[in-house]
Protein backbone atom coordinates (compact mmCIF):
# COMPACT_ATOMS: atom_id res chain seq x y z
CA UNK A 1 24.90 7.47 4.10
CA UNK A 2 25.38 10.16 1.40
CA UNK A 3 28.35 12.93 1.35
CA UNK A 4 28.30 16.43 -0.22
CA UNK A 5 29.18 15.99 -4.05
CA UNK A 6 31.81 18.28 -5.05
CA UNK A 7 31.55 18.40 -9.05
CA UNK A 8 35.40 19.98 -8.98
CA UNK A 9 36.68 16.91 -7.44
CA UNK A 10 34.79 14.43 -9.52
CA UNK A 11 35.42 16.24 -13.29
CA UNK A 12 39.01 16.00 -12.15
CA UNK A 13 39.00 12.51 -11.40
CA UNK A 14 37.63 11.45 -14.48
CA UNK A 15 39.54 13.65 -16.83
CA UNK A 16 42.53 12.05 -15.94
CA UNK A 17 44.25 8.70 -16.97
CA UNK A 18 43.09 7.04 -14.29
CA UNK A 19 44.57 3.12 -16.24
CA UNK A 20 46.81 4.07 -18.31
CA UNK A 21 44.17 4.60 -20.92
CA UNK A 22 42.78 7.68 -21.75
CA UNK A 23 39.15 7.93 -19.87
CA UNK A 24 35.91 7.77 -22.28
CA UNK A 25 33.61 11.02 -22.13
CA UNK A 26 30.21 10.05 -20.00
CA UNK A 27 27.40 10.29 -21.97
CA UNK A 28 24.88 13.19 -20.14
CA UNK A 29 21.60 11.64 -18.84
CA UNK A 30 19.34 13.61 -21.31
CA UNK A 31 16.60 11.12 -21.96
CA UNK A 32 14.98 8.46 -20.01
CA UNK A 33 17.19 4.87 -19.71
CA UNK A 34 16.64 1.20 -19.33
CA UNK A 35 16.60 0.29 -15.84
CA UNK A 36 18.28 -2.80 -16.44
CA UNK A 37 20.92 -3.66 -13.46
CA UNK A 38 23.21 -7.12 -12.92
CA UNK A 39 22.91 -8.33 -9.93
CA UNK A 40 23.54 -11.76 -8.06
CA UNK A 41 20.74 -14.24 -8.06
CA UNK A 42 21.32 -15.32 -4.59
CA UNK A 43 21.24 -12.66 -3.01
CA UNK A 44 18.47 -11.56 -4.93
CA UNK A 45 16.54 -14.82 -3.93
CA UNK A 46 17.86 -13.95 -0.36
CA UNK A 47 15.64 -10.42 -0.38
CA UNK A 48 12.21 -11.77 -2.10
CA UNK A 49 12.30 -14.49 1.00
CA UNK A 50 13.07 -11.73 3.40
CA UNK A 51 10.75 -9.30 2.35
CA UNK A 52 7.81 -12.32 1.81
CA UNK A 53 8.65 -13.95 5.08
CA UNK A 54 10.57 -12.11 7.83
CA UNK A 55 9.73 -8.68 6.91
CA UNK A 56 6.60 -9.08 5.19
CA UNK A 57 4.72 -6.56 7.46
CA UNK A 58 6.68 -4.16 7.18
CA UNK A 59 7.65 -4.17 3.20
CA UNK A 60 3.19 -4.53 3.19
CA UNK A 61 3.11 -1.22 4.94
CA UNK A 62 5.99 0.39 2.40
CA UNK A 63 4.19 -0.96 -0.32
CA UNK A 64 1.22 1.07 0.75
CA UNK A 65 2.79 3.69 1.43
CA UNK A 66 4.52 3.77 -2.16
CA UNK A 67 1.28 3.82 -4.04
CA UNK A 68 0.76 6.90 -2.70
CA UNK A 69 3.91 8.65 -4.31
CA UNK A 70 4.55 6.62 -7.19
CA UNK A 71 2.78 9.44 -9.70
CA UNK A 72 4.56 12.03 -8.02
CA UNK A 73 8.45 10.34 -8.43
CA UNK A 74 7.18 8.97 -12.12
CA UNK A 75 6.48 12.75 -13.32
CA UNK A 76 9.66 14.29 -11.66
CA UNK A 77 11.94 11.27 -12.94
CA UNK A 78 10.71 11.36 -16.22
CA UNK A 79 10.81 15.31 -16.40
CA UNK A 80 14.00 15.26 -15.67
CA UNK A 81 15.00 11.99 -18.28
CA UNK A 82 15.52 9.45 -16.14
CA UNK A 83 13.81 5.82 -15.38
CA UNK A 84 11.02 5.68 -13.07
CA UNK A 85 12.20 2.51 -11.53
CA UNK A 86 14.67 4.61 -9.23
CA UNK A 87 11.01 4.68 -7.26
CA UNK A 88 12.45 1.30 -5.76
CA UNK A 89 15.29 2.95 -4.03
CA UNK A 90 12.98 5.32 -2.06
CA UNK A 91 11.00 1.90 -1.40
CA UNK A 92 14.19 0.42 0.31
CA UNK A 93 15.63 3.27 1.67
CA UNK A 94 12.59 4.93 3.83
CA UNK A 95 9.53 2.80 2.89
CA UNK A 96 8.51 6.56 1.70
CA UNK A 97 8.05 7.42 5.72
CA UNK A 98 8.11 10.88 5.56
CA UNK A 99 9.32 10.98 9.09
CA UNK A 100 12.19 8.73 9.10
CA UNK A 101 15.19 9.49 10.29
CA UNK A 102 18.73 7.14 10.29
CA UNK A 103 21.15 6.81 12.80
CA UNK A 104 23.19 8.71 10.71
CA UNK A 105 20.94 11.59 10.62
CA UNK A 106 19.38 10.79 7.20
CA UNK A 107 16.23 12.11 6.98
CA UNK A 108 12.90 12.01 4.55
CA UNK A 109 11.59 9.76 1.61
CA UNK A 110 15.22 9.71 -0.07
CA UNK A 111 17.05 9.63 3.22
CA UNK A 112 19.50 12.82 2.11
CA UNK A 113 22.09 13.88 4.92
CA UNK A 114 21.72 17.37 5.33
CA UNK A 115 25.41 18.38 3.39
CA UNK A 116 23.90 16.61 0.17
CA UNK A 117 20.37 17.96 0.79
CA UNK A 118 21.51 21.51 1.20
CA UNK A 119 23.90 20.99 -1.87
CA UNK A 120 20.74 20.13 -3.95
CA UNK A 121 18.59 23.05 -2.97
CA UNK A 122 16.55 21.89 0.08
CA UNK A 123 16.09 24.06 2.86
CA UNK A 124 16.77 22.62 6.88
CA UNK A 125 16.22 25.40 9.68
CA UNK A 126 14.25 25.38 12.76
CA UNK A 127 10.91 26.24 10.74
CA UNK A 128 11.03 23.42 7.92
CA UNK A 129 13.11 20.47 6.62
CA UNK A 130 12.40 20.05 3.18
CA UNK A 131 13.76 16.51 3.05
CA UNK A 132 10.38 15.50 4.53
CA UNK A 133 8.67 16.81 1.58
CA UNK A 134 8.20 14.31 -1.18
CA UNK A 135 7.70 16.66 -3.88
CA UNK A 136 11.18 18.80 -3.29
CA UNK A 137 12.96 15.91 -1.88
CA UNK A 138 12.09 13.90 -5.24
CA UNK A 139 13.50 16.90 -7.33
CA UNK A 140 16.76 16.87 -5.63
CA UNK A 141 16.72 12.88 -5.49
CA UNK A 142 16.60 13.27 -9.41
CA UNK A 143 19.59 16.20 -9.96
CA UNK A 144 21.56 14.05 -7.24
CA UNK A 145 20.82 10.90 -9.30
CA UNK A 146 21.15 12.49 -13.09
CA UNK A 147 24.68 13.80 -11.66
CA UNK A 148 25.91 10.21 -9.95
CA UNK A 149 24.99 8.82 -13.68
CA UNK A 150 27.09 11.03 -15.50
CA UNK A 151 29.87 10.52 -13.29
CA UNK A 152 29.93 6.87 -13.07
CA UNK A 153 28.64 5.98 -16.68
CA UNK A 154 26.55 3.00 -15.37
CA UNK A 155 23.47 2.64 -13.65
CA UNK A 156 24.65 -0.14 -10.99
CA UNK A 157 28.09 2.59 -10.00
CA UNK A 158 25.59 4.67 -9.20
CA UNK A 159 22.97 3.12 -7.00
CA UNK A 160 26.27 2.16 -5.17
CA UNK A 161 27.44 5.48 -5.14
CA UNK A 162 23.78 6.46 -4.02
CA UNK A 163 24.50 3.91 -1.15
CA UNK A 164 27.83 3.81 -0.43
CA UNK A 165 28.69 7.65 -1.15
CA UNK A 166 30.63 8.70 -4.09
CA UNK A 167 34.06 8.68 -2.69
CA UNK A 168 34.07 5.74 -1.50
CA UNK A 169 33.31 3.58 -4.75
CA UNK A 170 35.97 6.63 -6.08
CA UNK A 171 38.21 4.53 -3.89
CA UNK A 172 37.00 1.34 -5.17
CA UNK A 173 37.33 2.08 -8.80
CA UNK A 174 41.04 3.58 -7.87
CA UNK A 175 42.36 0.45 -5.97
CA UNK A 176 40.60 -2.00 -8.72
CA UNK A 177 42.12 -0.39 -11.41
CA UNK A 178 38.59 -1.06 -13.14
CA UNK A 179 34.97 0.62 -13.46
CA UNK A 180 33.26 -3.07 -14.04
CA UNK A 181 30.91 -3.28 -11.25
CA UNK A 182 31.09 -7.29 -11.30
CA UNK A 183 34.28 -7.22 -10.98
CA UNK A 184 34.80 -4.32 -8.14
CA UNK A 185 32.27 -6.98 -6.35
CA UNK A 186 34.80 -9.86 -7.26
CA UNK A 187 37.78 -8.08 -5.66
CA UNK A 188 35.44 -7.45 -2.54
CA UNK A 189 36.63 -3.75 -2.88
CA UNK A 190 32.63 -2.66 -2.40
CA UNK A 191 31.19 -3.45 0.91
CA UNK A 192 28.89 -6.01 1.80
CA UNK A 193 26.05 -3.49 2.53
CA UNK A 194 26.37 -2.12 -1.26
CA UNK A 195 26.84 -5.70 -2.50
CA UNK A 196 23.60 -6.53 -1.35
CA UNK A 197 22.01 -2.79 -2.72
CA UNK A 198 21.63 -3.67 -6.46
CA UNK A 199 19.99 -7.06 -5.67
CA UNK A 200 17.72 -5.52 -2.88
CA UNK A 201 16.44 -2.88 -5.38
CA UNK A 202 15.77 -5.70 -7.85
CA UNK A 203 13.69 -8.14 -5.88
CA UNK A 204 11.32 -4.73 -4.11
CA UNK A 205 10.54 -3.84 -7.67
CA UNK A 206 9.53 -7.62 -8.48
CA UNK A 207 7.44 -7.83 -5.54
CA UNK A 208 6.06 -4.38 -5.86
CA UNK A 209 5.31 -5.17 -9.54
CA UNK A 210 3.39 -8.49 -8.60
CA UNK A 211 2.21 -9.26 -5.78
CA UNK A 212 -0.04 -11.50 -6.90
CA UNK A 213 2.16 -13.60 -7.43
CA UNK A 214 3.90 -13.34 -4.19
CA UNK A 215 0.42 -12.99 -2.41
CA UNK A 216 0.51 -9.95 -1.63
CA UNK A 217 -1.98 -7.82 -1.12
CA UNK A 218 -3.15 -5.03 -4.27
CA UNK A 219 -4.02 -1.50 -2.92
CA UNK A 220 -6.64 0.27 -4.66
CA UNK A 221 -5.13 3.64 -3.81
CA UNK A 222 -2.83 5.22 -7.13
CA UNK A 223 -1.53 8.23 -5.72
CA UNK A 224 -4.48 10.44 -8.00
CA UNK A 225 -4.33 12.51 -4.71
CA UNK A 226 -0.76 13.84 -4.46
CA UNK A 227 0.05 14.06 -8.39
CA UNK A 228 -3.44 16.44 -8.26
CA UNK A 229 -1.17 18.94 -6.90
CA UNK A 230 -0.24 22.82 -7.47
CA UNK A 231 2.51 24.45 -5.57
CA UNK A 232 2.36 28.42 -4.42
CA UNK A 233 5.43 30.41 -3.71
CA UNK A 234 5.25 33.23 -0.73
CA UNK A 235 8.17 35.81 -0.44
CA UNK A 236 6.95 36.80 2.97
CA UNK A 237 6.81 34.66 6.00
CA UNK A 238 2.93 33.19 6.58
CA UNK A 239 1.06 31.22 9.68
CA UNK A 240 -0.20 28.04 7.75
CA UNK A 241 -3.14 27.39 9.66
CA UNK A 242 -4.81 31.02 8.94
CA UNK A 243 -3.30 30.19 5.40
CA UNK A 244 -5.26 26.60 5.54
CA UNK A 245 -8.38 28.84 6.19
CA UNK A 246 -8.54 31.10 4.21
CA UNK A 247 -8.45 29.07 1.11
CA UNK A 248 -10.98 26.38 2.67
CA UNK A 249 -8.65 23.78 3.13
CA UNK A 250 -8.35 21.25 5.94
CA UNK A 251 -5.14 22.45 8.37
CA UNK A 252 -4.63 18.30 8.88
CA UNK A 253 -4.46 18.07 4.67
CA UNK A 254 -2.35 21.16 4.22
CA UNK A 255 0.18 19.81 6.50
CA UNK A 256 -0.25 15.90 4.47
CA UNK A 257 0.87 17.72 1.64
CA UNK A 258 3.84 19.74 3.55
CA UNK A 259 5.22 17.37 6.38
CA UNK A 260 8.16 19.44 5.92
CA UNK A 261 7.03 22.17 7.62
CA UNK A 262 7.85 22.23 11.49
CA UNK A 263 5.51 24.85 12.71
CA UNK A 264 2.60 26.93 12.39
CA UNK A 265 4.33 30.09 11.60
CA UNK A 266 7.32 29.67 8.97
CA UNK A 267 9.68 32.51 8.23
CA UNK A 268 10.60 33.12 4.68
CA UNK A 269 14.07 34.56 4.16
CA UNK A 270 14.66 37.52 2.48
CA UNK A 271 15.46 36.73 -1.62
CA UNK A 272 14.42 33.52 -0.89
CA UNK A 273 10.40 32.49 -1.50
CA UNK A 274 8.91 29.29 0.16
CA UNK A 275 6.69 26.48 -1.61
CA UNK A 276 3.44 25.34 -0.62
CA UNK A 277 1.32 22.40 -1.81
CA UNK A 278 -2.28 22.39 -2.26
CA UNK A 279 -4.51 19.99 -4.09
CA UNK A 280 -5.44 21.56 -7.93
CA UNK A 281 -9.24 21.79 -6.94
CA UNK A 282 -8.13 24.99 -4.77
CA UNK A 283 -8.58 28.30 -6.45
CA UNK A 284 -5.15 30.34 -6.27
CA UNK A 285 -7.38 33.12 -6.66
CA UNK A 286 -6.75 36.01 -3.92
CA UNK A 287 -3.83 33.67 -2.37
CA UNK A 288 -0.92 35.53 -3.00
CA UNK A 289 2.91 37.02 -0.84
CA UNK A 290 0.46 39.48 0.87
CA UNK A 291 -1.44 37.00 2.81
CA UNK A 292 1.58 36.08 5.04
CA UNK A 293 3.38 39.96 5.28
CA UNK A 294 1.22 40.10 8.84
CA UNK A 295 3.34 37.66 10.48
CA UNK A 296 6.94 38.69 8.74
CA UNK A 297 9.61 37.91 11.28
CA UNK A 298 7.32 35.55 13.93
CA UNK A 299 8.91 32.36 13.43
CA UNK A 300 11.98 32.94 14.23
CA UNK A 301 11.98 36.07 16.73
CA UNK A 302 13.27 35.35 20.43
CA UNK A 303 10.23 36.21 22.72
CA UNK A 304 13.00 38.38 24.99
CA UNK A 305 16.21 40.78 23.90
CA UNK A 306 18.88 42.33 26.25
CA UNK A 307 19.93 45.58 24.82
CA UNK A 308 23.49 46.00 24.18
CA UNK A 309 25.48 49.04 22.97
CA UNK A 310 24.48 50.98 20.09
CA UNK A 311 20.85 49.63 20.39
CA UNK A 312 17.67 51.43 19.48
CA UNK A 313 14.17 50.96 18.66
CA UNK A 314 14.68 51.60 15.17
CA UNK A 315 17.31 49.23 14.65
CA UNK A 316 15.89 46.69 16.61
CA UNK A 317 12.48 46.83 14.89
CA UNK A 318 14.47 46.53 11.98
CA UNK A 319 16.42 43.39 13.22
CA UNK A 320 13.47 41.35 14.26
CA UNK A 321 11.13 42.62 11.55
CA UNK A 322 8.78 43.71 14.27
CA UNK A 323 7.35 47.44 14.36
CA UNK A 324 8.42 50.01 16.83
CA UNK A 325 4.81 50.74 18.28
CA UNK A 326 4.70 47.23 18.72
CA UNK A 327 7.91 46.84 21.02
CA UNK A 328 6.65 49.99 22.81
CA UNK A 329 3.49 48.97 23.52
CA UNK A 330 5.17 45.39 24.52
CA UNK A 331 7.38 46.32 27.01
CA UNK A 332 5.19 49.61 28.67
CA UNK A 333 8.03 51.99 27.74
CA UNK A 334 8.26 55.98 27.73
CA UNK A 335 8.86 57.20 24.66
CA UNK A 336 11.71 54.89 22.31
CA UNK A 337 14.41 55.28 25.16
CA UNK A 338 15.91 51.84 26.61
CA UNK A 339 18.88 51.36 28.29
CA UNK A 340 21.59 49.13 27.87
CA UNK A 341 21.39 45.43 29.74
CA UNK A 342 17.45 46.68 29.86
CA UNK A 343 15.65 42.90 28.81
CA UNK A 344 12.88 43.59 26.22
CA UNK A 345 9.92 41.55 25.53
CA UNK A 346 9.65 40.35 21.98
CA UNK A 347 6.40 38.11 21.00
CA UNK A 348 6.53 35.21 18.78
CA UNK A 349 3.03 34.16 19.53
CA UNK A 350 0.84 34.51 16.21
CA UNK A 351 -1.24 36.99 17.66
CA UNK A 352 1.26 39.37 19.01
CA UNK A 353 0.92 41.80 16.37
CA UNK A 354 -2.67 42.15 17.37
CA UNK A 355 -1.84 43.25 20.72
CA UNK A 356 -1.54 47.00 19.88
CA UNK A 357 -5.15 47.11 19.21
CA UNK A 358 -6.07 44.93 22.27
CA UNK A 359 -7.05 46.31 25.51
CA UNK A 360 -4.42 46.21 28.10
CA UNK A 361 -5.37 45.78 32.06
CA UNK A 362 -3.88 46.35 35.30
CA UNK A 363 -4.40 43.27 37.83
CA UNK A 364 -5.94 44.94 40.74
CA UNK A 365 -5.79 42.59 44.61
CA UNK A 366 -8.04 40.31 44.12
CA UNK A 367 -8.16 39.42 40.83
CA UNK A 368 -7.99 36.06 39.22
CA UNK A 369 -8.09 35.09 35.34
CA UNK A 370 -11.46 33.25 35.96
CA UNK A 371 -12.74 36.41 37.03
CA UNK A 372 -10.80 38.44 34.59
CA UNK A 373 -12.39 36.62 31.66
CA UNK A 374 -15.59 36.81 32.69
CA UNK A 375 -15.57 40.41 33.44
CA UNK A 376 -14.54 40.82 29.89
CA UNK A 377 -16.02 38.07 28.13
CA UNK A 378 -13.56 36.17 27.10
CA UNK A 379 -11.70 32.85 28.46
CA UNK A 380 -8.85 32.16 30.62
CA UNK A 381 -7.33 30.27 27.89
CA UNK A 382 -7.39 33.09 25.51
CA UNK A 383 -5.78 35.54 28.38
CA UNK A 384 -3.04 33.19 28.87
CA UNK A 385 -2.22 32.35 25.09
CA UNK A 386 -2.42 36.36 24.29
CA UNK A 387 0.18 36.87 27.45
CA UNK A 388 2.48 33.72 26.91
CA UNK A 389 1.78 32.60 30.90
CA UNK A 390 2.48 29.45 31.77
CA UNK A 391 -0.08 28.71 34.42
CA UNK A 392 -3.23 30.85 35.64
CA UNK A 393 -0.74 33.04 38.61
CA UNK A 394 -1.31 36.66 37.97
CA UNK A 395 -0.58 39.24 41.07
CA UNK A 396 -1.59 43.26 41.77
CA UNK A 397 -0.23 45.44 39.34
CA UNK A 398 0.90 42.93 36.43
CA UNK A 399 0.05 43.86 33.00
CA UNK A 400 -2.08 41.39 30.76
CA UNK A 401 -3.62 42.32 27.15
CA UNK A 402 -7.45 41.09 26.60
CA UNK A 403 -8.50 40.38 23.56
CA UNK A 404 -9.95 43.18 21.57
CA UNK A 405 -13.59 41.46 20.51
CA UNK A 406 -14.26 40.78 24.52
């Protein structure tokens, strides 16, 4: 739905005559405007029926879901000087469903593509996808929206921008030979999608506004929970559910707050820190980068390596941010030789870097886990999570770590 916005492309467009007329400098969006839109009353007529009668469920449930966020997008919109009522195109776009995702593969509360999310700051890897989060998404709704503003001059260019993506209403305003919205919707050079955009903002905020009126339910709920909010930077990568106890917070609340993040165990990049959320009530005391420098590296090690030329322990421990007693102890060797094509074991469990000081047993004939874990009191569930197996066969001779408090 939205493209990458390359500034070069867009401060050349509008530099140049584009009419025959020398183009007007855009006024910078440095304080907070008046929301107010044109629009087509039909059409807007045609949405309050559709979202009071067909889809009344469902705009019910985004309604709900809105008065959760609504603090949250107010404060970042109106940090960043614009009007709180672009709230309503999150409303239309995702119902603020964290977890949606588009055909098109646009994902989160402000449905960004991951070219325009990525342009705007957000991180998307295999450990977190920070167009889920409604507190970074929002921030890089509000640069993409400040910069759609200045380039178009006019609230309604932009929603349809927003919509449409900016080249195409680029192509618009170039084949009308005009930057009136009414009349780019007169020459039927917009689509009928974006036609309908404007209008469809228009009527959510009416019903969202009174719903009395449209009997509608009220919810109670004003979003006092997420505004509360404090965010904590790590430079070091950190398992979230430790992390959840150790400052007394519920792991299920943690991850409300973060639905961004994909795992338990999220790698932070070098030079580049990672945001938390946690409600204000939560001391930062003691919370600090050192808590996650334990599990540096987990998320995103392989659990096995082949060796290849030029290989060695120190390298490699370098490579997957993993110590060199650790591979060692791992993988049984002699001393730090390996040979190339040899296949190395590298853990990604959390508790890998634990096994060094965990007691490490030869399965003798006859052996079972059941027996195993009772013979060192500890559970077969524990055995197999500390040894990645994926069922309860273990034969004469194999290797398996016990937990070092059995």
């Amino acid at each position: 739905m939205k493209y990458l916005l390359v500034i070069v492309v867009f401060i050349s467009f509008f530099s140049m005559d584009l009419f025959g007329k020398s183009s007007t400098k855009r006024k910078e969006v440095t304080e907070r405007q008046d929301f107010s839109l044109r629009y087509s009353k039909n059409i807007y007529n045609f949405w309050i029926s559709y979202f009071t009668k067909r889809e009344r469920k469902r705009f019910i449930r985004h309604m709900k879901n809105g008065k959760l966020y609504k603090q949250v997008t107010d404060q970042i919109f109106r940090k960043h000087g614009l009007p709180t009522d672009l709230f309503y195109v999150g409303l239309i776009e995702s119902g603020f469903n964290a977890k949606i995702k588009s055909r098109a593969g646009a994902v989160g509360p402000w449905q960004f593509v991951k070219g325009t999310a990525r342009h705007y700051g957000l991180r998307i890897d295999r450990s977190i996808d920070e167009r889920r989060n409604i507190f970074k998404a929002t921030e890089a709704a509000a640069k993409y929206f400040k910069d759609l503003y200045n380039i178009f001059g006019s609230w309604e260019l932009a929603l349809c921008a927003y919509n449409k993506g900016e080249y195409g209403i680029i192509r618009a305003i170039r084949n009308g030979n005009t930057r009136d919205y009414r009349e780019l919707i007169r020459k039927r050079l917009i689509p009928k999608e974006t036609m309908y955009y404007i209008p469809k903002i228009v009527a959510a905020r009416e019903l969202y506004n009174n719903p009395k009126k449209f009997r509608l339910p009220r919810f109670k709920n004003n979003g006092a929970k997420f505004a509360a909010t404090k965010s904590i930077r790590f430079n070091s990568s950190v398992n979230i559910r430790k992390f959840a106890k150790k400052i007394n917070l519920s792991y299920a609340l943690l991850r409300e707050f973060n639905p961004d993040i994909k795992h338990n165990i999220i790698r932070v990049k070098k030079r580049r820190t990672i945001s938390f959320f946690i409600p204000n009530r939560v001391s930062k005391n003691g919370i600090g980068s050192q808590f996650g420098k334990k599990y540096a590296g987990l998320a995103d090690r392989p659990k096995f390596y082949r060796v290849k030329k030029g290989d060695n322990l120190t390298r490699l421990a370098k490579k997957f941010d993993i110590p060199v007693k650790n591979i060692v102890n791992q993988n049984n060797l002699d001393g730090h030789l390996i040979k190339i094509g040899q296949k190395l074991s590298l853990f990604s469990h959390p508790d890998a870097v634990d096994r060094v000081e965990n007691q490490l047993y030869r399965v003798k004939r006859g052996d079972s886990l059941i027996k195993i874990a009772r013979r060192f009191g500890t559970s077969v569930a524990r055995i197999r999570s500390m040894n990645s197996l994926k069922n309860s066969v273990i034969y004469p001779t194999q290797k398996l770590f016990i937990p070092s408090n059995s």
